[in-house]
N, C-alpha and C. Protein backbone atom coordinates (compact mmCIF):
# COMPACT_ATOMS: atom_id res chain seq x y z
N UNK A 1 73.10 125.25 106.71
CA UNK A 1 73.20 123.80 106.79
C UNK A 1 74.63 123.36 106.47
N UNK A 2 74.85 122.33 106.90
CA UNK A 2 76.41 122.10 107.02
C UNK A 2 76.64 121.03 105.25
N UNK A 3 77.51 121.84 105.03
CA UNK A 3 78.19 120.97 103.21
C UNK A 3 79.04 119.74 103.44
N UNK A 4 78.18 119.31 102.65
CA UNK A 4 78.75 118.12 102.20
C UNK A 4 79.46 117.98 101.32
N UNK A 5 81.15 117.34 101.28
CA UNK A 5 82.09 117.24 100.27
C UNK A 5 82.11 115.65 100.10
N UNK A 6 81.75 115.01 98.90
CA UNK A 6 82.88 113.57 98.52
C UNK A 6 83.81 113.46 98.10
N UNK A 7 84.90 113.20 98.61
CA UNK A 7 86.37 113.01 98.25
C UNK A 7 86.35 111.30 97.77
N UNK A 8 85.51 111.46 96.08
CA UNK A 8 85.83 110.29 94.98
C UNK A 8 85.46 111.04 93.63
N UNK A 9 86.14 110.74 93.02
CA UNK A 9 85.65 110.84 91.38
C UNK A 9 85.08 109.66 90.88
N UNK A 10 84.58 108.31 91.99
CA UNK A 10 82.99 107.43 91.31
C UNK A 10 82.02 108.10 91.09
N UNK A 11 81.65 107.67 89.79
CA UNK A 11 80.36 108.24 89.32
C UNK A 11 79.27 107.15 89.90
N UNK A 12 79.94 105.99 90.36
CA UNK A 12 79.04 104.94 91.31
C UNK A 12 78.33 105.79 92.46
N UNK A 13 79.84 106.60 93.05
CA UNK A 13 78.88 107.57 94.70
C UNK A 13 78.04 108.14 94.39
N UNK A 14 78.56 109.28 92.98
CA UNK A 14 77.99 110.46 93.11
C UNK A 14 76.34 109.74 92.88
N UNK A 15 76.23 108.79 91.95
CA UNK A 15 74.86 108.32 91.84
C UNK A 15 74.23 107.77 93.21
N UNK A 16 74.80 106.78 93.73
CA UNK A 16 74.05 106.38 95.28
C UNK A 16 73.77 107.83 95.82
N UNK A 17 74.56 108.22 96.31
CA UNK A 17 74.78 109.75 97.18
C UNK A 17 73.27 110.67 96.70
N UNK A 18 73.03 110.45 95.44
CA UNK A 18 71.95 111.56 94.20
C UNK A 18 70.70 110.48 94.69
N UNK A 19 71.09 109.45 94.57
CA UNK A 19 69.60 108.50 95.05
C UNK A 19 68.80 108.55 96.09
N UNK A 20 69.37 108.72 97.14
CA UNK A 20 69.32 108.72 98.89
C UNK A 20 68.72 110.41 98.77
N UNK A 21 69.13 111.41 97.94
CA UNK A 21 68.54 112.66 98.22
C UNK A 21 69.59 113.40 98.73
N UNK A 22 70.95 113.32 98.67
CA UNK A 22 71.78 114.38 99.46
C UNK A 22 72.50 114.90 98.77
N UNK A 23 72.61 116.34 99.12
CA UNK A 23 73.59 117.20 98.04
C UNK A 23 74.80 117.04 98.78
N UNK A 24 75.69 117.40 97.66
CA UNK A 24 77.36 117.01 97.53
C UNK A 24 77.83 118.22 96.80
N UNK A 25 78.98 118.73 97.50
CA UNK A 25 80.24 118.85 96.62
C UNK A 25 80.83 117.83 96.08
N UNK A 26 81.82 117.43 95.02
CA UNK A 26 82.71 116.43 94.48
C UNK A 26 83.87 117.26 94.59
N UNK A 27 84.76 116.42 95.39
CA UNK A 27 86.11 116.66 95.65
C UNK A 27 87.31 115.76 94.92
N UNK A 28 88.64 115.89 94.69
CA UNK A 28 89.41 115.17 93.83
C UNK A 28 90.61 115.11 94.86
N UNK A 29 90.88 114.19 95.42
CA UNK A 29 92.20 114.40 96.50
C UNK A 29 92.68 112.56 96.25
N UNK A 30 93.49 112.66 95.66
CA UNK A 30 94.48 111.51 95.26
C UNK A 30 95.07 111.38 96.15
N UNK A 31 95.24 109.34 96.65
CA UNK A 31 96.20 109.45 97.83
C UNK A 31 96.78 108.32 97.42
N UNK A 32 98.05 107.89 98.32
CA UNK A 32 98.48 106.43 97.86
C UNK A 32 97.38 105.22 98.38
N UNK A 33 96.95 104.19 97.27
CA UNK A 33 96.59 103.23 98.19
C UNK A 33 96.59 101.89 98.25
N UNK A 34 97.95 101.99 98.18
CA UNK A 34 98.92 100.42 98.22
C UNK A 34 98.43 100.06 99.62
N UNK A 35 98.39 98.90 100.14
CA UNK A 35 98.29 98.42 101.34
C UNK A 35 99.88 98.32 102.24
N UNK A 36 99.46 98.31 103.51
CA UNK A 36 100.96 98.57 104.23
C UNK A 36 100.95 96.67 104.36
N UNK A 37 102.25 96.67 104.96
CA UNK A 37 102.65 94.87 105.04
C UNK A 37 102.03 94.36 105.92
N UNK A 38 101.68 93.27 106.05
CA UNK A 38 100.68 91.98 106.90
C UNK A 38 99.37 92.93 107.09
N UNK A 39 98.66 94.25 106.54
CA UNK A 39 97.82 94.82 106.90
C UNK A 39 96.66 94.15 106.12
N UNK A 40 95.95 93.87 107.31
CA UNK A 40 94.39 92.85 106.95
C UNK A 40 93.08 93.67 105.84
N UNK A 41 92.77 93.23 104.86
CA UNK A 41 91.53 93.83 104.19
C UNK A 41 90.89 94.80 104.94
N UNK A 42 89.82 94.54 105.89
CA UNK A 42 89.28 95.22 106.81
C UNK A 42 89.72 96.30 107.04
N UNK A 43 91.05 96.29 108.02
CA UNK A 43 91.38 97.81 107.55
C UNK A 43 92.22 98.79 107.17
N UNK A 44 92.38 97.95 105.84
CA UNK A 44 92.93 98.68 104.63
C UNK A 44 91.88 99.14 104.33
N UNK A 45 90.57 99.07 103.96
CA UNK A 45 89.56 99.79 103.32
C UNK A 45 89.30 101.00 104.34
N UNK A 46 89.14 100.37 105.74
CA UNK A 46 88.91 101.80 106.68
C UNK A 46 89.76 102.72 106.49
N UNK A 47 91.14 102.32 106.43
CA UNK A 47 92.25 103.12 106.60
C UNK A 47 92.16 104.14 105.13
N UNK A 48 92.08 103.34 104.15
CA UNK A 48 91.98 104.61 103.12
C UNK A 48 90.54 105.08 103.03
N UNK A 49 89.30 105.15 103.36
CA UNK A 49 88.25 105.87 103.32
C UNK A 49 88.72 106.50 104.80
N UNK A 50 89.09 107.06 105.60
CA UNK A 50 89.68 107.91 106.64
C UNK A 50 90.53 108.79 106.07
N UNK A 51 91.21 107.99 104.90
CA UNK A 51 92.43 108.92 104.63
C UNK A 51 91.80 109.63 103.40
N UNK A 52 90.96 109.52 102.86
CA UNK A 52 90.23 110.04 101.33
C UNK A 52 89.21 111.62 102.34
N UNK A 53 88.93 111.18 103.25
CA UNK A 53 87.90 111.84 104.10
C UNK A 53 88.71 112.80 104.66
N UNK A 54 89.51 112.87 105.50
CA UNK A 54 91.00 113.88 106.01
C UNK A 54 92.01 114.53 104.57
N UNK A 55 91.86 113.94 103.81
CA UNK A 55 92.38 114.99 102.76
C UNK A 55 91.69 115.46 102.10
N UNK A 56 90.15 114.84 101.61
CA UNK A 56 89.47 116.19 101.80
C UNK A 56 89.48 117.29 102.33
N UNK A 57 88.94 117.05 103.93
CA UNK A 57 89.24 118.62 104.62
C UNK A 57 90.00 119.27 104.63
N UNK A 58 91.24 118.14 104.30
CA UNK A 58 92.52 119.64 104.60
C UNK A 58 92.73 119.89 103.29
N UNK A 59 92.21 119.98 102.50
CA UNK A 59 92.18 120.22 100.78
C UNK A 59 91.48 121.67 100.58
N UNK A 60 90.37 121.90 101.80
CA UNK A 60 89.47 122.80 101.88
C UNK A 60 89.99 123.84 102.27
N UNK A 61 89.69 125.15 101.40
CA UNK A 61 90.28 125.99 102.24
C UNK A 61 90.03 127.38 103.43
N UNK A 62 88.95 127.00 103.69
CA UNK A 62 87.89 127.20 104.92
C UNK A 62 87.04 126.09 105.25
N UNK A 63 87.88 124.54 105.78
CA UNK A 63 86.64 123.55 105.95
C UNK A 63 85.54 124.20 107.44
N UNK A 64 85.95 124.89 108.02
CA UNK A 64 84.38 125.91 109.00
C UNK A 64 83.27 124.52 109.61
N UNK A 65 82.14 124.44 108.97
CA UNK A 65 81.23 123.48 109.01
C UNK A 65 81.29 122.34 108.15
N UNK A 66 82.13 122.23 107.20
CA UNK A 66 82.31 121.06 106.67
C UNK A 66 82.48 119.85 106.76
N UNK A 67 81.84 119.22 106.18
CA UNK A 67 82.47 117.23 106.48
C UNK A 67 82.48 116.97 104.78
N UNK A 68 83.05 116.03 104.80
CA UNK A 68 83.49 115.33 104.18
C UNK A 68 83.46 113.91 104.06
N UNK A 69 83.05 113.26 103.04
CA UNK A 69 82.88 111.78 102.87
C UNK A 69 83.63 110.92 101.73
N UNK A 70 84.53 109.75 102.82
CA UNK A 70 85.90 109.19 102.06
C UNK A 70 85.20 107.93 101.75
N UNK A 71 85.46 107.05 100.80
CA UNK A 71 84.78 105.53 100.45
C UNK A 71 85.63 105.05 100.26
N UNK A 72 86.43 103.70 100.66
CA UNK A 72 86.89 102.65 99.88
C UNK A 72 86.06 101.11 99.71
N UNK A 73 86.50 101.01 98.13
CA UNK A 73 85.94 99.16 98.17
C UNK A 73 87.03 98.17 97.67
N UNK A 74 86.82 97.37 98.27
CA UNK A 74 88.06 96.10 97.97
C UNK A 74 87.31 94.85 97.89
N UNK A 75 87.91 93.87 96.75
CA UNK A 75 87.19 92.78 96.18
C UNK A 75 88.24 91.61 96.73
N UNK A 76 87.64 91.01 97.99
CA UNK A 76 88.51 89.89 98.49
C UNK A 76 88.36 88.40 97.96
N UNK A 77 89.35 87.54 97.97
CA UNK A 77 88.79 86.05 97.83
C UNK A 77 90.35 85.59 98.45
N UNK A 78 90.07 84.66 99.17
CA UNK A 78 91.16 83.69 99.62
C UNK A 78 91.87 84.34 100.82
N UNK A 79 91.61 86.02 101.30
CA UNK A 79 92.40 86.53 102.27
C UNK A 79 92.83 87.82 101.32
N UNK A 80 92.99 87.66 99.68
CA UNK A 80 93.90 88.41 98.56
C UNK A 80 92.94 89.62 98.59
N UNK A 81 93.63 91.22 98.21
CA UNK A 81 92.65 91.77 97.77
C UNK A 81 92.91 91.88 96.22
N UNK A 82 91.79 91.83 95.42
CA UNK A 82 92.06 91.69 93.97
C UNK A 82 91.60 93.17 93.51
N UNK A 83 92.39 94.02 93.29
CA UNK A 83 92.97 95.52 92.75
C UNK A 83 91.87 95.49 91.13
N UNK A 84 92.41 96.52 90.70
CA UNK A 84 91.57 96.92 89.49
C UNK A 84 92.94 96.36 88.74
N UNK A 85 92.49 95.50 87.50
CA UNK A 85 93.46 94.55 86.95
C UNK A 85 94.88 95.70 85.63
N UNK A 86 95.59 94.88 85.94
CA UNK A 86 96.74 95.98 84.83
C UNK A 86 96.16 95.64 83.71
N UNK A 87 95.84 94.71 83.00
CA UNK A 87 96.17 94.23 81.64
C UNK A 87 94.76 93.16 81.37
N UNK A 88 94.66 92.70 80.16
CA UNK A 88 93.50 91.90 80.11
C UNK A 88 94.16 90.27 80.77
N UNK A 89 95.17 90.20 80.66
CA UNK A 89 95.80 88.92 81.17
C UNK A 89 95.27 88.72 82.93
N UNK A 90 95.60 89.77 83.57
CA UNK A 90 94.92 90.08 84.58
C UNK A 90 93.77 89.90 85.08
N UNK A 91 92.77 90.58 83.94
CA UNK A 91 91.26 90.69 83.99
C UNK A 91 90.74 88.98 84.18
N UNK A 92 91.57 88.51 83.02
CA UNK A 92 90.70 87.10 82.37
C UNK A 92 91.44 86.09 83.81
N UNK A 93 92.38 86.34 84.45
CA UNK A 93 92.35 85.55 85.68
C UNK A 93 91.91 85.95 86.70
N UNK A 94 91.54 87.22 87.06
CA UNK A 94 90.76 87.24 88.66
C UNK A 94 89.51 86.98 88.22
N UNK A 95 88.57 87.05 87.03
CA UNK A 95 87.42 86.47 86.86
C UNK A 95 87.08 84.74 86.42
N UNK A 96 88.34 84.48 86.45
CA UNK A 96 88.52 82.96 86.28
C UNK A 96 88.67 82.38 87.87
N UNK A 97 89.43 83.27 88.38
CA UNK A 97 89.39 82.89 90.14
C UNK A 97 87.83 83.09 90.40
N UNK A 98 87.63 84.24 89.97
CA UNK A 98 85.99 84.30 90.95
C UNK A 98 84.73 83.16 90.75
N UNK A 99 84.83 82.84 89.13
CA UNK A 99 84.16 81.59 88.43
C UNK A 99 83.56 80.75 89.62
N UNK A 100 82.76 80.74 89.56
CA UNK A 100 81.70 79.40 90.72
C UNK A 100 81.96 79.04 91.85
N UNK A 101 82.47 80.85 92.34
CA UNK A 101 83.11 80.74 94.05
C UNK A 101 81.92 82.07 94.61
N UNK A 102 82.56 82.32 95.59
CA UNK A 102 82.10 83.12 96.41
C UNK A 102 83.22 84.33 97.05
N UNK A 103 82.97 85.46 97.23
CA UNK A 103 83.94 86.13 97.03
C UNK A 103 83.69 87.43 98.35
N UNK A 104 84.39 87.95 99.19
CA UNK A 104 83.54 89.11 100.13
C UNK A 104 84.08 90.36 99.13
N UNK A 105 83.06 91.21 99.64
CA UNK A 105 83.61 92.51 99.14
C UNK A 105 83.13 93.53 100.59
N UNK A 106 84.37 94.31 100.70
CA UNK A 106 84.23 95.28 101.61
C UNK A 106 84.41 96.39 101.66
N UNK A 107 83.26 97.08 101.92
CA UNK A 107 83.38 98.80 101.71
C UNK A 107 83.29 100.03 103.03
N UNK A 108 84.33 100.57 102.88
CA UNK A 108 84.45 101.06 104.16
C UNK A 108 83.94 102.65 104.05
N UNK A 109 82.58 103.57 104.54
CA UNK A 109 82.51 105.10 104.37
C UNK A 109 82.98 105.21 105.79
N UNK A 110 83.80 106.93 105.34
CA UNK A 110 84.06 107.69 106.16
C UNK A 110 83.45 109.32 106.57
N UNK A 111 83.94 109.87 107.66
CA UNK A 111 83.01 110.93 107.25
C UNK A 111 83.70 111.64 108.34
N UNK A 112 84.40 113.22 108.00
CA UNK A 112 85.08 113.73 108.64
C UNK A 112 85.07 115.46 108.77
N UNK A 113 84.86 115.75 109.87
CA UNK A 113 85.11 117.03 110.32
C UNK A 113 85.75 117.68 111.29
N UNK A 114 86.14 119.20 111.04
CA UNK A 114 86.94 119.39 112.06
C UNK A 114 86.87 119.35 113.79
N UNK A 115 85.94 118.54 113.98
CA UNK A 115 86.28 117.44 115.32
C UNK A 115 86.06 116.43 115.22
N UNK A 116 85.76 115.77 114.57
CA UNK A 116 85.66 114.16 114.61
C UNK A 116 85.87 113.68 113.19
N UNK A 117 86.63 111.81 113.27
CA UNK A 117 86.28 111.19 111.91
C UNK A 117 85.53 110.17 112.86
N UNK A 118 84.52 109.91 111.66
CA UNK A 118 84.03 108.43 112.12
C UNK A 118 83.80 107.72 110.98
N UNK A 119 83.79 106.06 111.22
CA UNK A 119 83.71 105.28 110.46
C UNK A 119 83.19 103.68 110.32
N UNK A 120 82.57 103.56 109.42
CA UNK A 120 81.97 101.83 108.86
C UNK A 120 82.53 101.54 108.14
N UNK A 121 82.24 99.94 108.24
CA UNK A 121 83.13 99.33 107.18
C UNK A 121 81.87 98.06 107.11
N UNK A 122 81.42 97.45 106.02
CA UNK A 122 79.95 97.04 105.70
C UNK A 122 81.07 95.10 104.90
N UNK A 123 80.36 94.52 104.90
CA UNK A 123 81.34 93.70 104.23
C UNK A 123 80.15 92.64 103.54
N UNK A 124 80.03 92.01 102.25
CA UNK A 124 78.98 91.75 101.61
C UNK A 124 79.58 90.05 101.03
N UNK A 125 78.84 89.34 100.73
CA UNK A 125 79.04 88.57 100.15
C UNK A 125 78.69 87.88 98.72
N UNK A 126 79.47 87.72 98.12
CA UNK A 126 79.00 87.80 96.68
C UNK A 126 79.62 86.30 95.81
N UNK A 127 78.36 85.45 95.14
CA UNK A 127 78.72 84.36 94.76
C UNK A 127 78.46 84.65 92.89
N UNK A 128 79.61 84.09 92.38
CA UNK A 128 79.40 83.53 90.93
C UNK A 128 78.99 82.59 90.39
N UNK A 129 78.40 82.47 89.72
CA UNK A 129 77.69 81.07 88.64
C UNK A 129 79.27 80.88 88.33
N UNK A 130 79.66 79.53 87.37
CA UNK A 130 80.68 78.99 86.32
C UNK A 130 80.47 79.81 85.54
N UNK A 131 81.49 80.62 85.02
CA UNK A 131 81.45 81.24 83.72
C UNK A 131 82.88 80.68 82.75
N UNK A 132 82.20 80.32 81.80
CA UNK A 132 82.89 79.89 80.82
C UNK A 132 84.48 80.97 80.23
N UNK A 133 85.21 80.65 79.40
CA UNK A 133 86.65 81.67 79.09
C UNK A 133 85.61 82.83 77.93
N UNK A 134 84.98 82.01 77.28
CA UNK A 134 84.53 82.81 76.00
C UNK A 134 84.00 84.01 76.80
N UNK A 135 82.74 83.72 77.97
CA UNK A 135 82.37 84.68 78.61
C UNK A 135 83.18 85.98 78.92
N UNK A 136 84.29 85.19 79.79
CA UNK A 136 85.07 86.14 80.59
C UNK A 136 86.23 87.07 79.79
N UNK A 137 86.31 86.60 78.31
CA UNK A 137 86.86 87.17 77.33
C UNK A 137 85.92 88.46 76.98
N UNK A 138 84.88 87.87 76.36
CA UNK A 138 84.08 89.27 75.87
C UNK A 138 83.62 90.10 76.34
N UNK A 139 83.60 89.60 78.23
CA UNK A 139 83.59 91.13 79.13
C UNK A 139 84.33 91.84 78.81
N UNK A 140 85.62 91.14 79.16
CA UNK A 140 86.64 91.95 79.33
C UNK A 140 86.32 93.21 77.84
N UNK A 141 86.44 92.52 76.46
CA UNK A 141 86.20 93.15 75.10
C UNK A 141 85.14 94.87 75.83
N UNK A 142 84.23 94.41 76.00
CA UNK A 142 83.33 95.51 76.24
C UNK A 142 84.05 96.53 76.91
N UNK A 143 84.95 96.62 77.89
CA UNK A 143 86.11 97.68 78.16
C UNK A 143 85.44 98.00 80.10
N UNK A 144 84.19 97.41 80.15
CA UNK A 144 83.71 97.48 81.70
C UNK A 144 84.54 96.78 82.66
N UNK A 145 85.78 96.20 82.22
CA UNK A 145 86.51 95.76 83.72
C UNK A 145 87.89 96.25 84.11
N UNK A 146 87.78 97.29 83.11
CA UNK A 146 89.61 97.80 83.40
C UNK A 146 90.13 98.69 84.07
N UNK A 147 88.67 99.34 84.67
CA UNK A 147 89.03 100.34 85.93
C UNK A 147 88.25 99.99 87.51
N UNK A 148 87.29 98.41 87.27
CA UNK A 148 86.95 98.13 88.41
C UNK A 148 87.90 97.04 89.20
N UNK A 149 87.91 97.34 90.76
CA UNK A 149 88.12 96.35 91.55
C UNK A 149 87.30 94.94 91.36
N UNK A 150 88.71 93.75 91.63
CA UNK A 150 88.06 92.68 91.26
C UNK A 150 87.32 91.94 89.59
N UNK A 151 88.14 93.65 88.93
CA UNK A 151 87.82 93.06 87.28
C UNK A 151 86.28 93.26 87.10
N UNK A 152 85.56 93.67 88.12
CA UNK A 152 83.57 93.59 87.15
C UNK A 152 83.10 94.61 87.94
N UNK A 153 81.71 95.22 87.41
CA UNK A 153 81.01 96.04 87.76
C UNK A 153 79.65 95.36 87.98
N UNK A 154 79.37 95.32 89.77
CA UNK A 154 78.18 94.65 89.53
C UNK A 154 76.60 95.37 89.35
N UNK A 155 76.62 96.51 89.04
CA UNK A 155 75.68 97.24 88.70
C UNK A 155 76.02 97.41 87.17
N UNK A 156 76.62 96.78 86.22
CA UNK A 156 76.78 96.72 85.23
C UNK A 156 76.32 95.80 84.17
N UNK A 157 77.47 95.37 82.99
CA UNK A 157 76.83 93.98 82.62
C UNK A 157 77.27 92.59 83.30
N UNK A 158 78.47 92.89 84.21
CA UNK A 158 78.43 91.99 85.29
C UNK A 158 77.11 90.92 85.95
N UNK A 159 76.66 92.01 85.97
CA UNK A 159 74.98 91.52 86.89
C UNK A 159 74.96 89.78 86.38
N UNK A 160 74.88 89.81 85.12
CA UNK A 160 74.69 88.48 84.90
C UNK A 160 75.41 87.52 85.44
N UNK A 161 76.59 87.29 86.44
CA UNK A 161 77.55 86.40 86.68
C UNK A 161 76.91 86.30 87.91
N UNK A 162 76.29 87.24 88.51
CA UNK A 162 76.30 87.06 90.14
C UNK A 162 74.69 85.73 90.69
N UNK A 163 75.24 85.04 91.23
CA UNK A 163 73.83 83.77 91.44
C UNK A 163 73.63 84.29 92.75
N UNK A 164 73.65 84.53 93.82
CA UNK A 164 73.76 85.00 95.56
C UNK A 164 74.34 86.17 95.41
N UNK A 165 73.82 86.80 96.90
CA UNK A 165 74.38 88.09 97.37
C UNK A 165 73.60 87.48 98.74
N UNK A 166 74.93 88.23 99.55
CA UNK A 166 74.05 88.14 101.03
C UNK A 166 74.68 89.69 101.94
N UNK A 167 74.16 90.03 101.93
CA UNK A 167 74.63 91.82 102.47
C UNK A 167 74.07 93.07 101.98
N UNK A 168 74.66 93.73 101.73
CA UNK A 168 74.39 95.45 100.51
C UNK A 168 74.47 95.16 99.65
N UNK A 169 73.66 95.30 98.56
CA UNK A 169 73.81 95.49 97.48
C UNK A 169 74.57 96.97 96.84
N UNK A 170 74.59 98.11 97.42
CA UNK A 170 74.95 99.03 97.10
C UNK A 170 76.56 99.26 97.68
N UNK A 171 76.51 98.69 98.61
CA UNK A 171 77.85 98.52 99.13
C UNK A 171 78.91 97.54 97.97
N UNK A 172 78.17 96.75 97.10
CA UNK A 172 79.49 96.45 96.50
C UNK A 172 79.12 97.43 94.83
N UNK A 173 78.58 97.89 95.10
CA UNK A 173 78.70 99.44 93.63
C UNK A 173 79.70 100.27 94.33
N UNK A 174 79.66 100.55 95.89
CA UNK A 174 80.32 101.34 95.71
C UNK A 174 80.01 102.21 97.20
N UNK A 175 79.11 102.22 98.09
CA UNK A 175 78.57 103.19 99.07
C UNK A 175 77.18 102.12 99.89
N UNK A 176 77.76 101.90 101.07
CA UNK A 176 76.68 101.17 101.94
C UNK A 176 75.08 102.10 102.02
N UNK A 177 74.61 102.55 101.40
CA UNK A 177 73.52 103.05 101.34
C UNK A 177 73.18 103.59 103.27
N UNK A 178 72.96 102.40 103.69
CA UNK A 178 72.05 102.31 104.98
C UNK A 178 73.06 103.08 105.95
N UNK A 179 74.05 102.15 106.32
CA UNK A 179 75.21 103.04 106.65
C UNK A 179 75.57 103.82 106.78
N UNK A 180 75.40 104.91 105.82
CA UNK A 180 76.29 106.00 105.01
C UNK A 180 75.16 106.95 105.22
N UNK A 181 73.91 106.43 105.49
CA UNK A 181 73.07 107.04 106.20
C UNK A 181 73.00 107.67 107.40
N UNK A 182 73.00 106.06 108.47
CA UNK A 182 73.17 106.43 109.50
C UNK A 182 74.47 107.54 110.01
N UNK A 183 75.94 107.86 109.14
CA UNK A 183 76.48 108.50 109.90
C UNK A 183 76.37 110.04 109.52
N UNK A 184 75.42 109.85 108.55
CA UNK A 184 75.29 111.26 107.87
C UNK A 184 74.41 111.90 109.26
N UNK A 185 73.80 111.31 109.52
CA UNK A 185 72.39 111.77 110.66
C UNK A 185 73.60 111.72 111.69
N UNK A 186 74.53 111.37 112.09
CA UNK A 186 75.59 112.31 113.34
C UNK A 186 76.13 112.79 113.20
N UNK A 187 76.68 113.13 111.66
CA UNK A 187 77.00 114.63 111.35
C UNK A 187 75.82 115.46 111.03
N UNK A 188 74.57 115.34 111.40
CA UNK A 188 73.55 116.58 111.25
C UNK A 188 73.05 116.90 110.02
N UNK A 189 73.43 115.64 108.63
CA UNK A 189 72.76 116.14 107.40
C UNK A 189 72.00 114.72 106.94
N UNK A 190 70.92 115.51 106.58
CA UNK A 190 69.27 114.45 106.59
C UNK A 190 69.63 114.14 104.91
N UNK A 191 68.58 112.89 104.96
CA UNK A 191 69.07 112.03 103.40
C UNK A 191 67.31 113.09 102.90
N UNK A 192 67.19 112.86 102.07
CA UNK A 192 66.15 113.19 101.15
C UNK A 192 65.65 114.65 100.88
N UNK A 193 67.59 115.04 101.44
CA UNK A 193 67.16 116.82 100.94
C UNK A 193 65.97 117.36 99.38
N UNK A 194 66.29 116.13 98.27
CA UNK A 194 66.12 116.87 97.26
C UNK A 194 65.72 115.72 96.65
N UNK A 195 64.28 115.79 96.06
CA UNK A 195 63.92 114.83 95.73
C UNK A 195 63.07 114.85 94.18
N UNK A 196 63.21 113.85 93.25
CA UNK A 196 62.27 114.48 92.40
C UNK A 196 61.07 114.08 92.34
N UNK A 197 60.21 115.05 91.57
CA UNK A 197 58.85 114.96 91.62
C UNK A 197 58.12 114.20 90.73
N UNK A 198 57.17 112.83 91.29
CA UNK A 198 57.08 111.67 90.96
C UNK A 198 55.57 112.39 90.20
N UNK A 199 55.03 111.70 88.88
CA UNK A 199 53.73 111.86 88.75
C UNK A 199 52.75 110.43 89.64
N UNK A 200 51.66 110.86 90.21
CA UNK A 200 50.72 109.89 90.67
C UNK A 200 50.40 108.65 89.48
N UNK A 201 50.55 109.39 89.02
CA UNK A 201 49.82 108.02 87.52
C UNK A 201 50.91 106.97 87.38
N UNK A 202 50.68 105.60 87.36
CA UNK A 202 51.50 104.56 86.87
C UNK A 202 52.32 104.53 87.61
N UNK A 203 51.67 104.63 89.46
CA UNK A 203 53.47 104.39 90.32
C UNK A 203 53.33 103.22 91.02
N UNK A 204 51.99 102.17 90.65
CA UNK A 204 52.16 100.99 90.98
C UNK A 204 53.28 100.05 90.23
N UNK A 205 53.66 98.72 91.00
CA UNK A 205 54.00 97.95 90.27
C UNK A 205 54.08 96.93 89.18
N UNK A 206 52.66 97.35 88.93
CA UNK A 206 52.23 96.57 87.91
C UNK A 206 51.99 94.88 88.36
């Protein structure tokens, strides 16, 4: 059966990726990913999940049957993409921008082997309640916004800020679920390789 590599060190993928049922290698291939000039959101995210996905393979050193799967996510508002913040000064203003707006987030999977890359790019929409400074202070305190895009984790304690979503939900953790599906099934590897074993008792919803 043909291997699967992810070229991310998210523990966001490796979890979606573990959910869906598909085994993975975890790959580590660092690339630059400053945006080039007048280059549009859209595809800046394609462009570096292509480029996370291609240095995988060539990272490999018999990629043979291999593919490989590149992710990027970017937290837009106004046209801007808002980066994972330097400093708390940082933090406490892109979550002061996001405050009782609406915001896209776009995540682009890739998926590459030695004949083909192909690629999605999923784009979600995501609205905030008003959040007060005190709020957006004591996130920050908790230490959950200093390595995410856009300053929050919305599978986190984030959750509480978000009033709407209209798109993926998994796509703004981190991996379009549905997506990331479909291109797995044209590279030839099925989701629910490995699944665990549920007891019958208590699997209603109550």
């Amino acid at each position: 059966m043909t291997t699967l590599y992810l070229a991310s060190g998210s523990p966001r993928r490796r979890e979606l990726l573990t959910q869906i049922g598909v085994l993975f290698s975890p790959l580590s291939v660092p690339i630059d990913e400053n945006s080039l000039p007048e280059e549009p959101p859209r595809a800046y995210v394609e462009r570096l999940a292509r480029a996370k996905a291609q240095a995988g393979l060539a990272a490999l050193a018999d990629p043979g049957d291999a593919v490989v799967l590149g992710a990027d996510t970017a937290v837009i508002l106004d046209g801007r993409i808002l980066g994972k913040p330097l400093d708390r000064d940082e933090a406490v203003a892109t979550l002061s921008a996001l405050s009782g707006r609406e915001h896209l987030v776009l995540t682009a999977v890739a998926l590459a082997s030695t004949t083909r890359v192909a690629a999605r790019v999923v784009g979600t929409r995501v609205r905030f309640r008003l959040l007060t400074r005190a709020e957006i202070e004591a996130y920050w305190a908790t230490g959950e916004p200093r390595d995410k895009a856009g300053s929050y984790a919305i599978q986190g304690l984030a959750a509480v800020f978000v009033s709407q979503l209209h798109g993926s939900y998994s796509a703004v953790v981190g991996l379009p679920l549905g997506e990331t599906a479909e291109l797995l099934a044209e590279f030839a590897i099925p989701c629910w390789q490995q699944l665990p074993v549920h007891s019958q008792e208590g699997t209603g919803r109550g």
